[in-house]
Protein backbone atom coordinates (compact mmCIF):
# COMPACT_ATOMS: atom_id res chain seq x y z
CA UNK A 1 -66.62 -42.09 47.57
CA UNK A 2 -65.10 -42.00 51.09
CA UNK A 3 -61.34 -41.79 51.01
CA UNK A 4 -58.69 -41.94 54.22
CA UNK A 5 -57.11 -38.21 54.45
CA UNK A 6 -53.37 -38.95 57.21
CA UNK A 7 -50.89 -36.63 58.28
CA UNK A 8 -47.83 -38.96 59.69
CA UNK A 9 -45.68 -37.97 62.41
CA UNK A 10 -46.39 -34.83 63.33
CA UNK A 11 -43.28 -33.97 65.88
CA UNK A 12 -44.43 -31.63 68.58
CA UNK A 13 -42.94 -30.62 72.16
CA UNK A 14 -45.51 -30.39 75.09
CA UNK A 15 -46.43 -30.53 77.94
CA UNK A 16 -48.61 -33.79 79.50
CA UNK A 17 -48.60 -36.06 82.04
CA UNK A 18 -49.33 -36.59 85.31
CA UNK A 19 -46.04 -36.13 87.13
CA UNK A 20 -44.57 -32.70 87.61
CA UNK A 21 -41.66 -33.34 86.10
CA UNK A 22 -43.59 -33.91 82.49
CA UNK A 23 -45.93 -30.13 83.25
CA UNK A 24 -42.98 -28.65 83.47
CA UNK A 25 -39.91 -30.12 81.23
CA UNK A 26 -42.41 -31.58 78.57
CA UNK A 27 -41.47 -34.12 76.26
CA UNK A 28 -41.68 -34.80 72.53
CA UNK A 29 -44.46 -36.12 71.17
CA UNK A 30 -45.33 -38.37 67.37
CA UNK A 31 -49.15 -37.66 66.54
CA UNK A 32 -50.21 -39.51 63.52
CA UNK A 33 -54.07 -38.36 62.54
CA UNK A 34 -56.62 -40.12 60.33
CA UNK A 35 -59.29 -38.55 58.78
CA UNK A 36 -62.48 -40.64 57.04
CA UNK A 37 -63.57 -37.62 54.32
CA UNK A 38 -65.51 -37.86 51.57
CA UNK A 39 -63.38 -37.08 48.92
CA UNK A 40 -64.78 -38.06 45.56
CA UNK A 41 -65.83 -34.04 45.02
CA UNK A 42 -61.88 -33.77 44.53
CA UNK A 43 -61.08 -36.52 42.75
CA UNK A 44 -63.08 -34.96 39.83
CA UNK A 45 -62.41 -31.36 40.13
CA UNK A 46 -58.69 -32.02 41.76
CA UNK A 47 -59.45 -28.49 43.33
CA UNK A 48 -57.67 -27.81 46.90
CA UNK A 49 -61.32 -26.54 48.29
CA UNK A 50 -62.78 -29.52 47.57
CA UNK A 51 -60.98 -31.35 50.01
CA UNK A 52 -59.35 -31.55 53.61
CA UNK A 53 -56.36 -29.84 54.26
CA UNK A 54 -53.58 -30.96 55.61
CA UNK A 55 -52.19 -27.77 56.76
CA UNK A 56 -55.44 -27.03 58.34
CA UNK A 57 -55.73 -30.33 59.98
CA UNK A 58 -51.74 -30.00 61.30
CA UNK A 59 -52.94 -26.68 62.95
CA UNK A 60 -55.37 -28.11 64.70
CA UNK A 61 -53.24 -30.71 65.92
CA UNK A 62 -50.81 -28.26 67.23
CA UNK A 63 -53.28 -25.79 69.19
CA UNK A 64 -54.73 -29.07 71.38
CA UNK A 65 -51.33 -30.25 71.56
CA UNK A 66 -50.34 -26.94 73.28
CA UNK A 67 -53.20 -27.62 76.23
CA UNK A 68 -51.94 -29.32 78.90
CA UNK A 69 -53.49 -32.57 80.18
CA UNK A 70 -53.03 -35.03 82.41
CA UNK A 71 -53.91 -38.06 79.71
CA UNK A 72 -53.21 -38.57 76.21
CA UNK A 73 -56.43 -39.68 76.20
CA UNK A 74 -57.72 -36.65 77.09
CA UNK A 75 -55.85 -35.15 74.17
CA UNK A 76 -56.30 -37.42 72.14
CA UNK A 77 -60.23 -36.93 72.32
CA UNK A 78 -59.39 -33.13 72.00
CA UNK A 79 -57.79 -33.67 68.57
CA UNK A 80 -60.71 -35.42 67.15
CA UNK A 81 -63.38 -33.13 68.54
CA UNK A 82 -61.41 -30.38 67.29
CA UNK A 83 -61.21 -32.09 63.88
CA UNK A 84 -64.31 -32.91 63.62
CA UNK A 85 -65.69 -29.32 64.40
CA UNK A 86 -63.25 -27.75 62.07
CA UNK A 87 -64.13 -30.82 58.97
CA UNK A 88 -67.90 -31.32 59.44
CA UNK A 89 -67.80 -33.41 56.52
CA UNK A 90 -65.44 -36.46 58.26
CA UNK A 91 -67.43 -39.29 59.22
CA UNK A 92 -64.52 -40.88 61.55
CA UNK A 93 -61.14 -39.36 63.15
CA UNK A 94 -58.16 -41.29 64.30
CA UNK A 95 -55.60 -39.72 66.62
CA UNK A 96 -52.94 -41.97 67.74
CA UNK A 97 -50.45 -40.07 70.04
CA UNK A 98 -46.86 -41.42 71.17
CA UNK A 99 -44.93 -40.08 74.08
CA UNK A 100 -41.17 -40.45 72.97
CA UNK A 101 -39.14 -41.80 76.03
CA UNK A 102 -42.09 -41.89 78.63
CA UNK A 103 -40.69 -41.53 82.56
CA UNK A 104 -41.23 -45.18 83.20
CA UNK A 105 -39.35 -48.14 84.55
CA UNK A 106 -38.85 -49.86 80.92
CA UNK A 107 -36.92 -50.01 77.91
CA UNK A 108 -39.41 -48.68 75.08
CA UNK A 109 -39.28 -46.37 72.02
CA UNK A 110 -42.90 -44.35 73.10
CA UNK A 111 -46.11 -45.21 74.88
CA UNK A 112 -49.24 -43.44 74.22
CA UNK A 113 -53.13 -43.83 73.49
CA UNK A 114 -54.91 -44.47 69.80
CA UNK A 115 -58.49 -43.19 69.75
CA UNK A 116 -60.84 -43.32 67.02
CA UNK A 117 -64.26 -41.43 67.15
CA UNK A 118 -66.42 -42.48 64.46
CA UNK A 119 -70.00 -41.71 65.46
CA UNK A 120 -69.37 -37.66 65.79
């Protein structure tokens, strides 16, 4: 049984970008993470190790948030490596980053990257 395992809107300050300005003043950040995981171990024993876990997963979030990079897609690859390596077990990871109030010439809420690596 393969199950969808999400932690929505993480809210994290860092430190991205390609101007100067964003390396050094940082901005805030929405993550949202998706995790395929086979989950139907859990579903019958509803034991914690069993599963994924969430706080786990938001750690790992927050340590490849907290390296610098020029692209959100670079992080955003990061993130999914990172999961993967730490969650053997998912067969697909989805890490959709927003950058709240980007330094651009337009009226918008966020822009950022979705990336989903499925063959890992």
């Amino acid at each position: 049984m393969q199950g969808k395992i999400y932690i929505q809107d993480i809210r994290l300050r860092a430190f991205h970008g390609v101007l100067p300005q964003e390396r050094e003043v940082g901005n805030d950040y929405i993550i949202n993470l998706t995790v395929d995981y086979p989950i139907d171990t859990a579903c019958l024993t509803d034991n914690v190790a069993d599963t994924m876990s969430y706080a786990d997963a938001a750690e790992v979030v927050k340590q490849e948030m907290a390296v610098s990079s020029n692209l959100l897609e670079h992080v955003a690859y990061r993130i999914c490596r990172a999961i993967k390596a730490r969650f053997p077990q998912a067969t697909a990871v989805t890490a959709d980053i927003r950058k709240v109030a980007p330094p651009m010439p337009a009226d918008c809420t966020a822009a950022g990257v979705t990336l989903t690596l499925d063959t890992l």
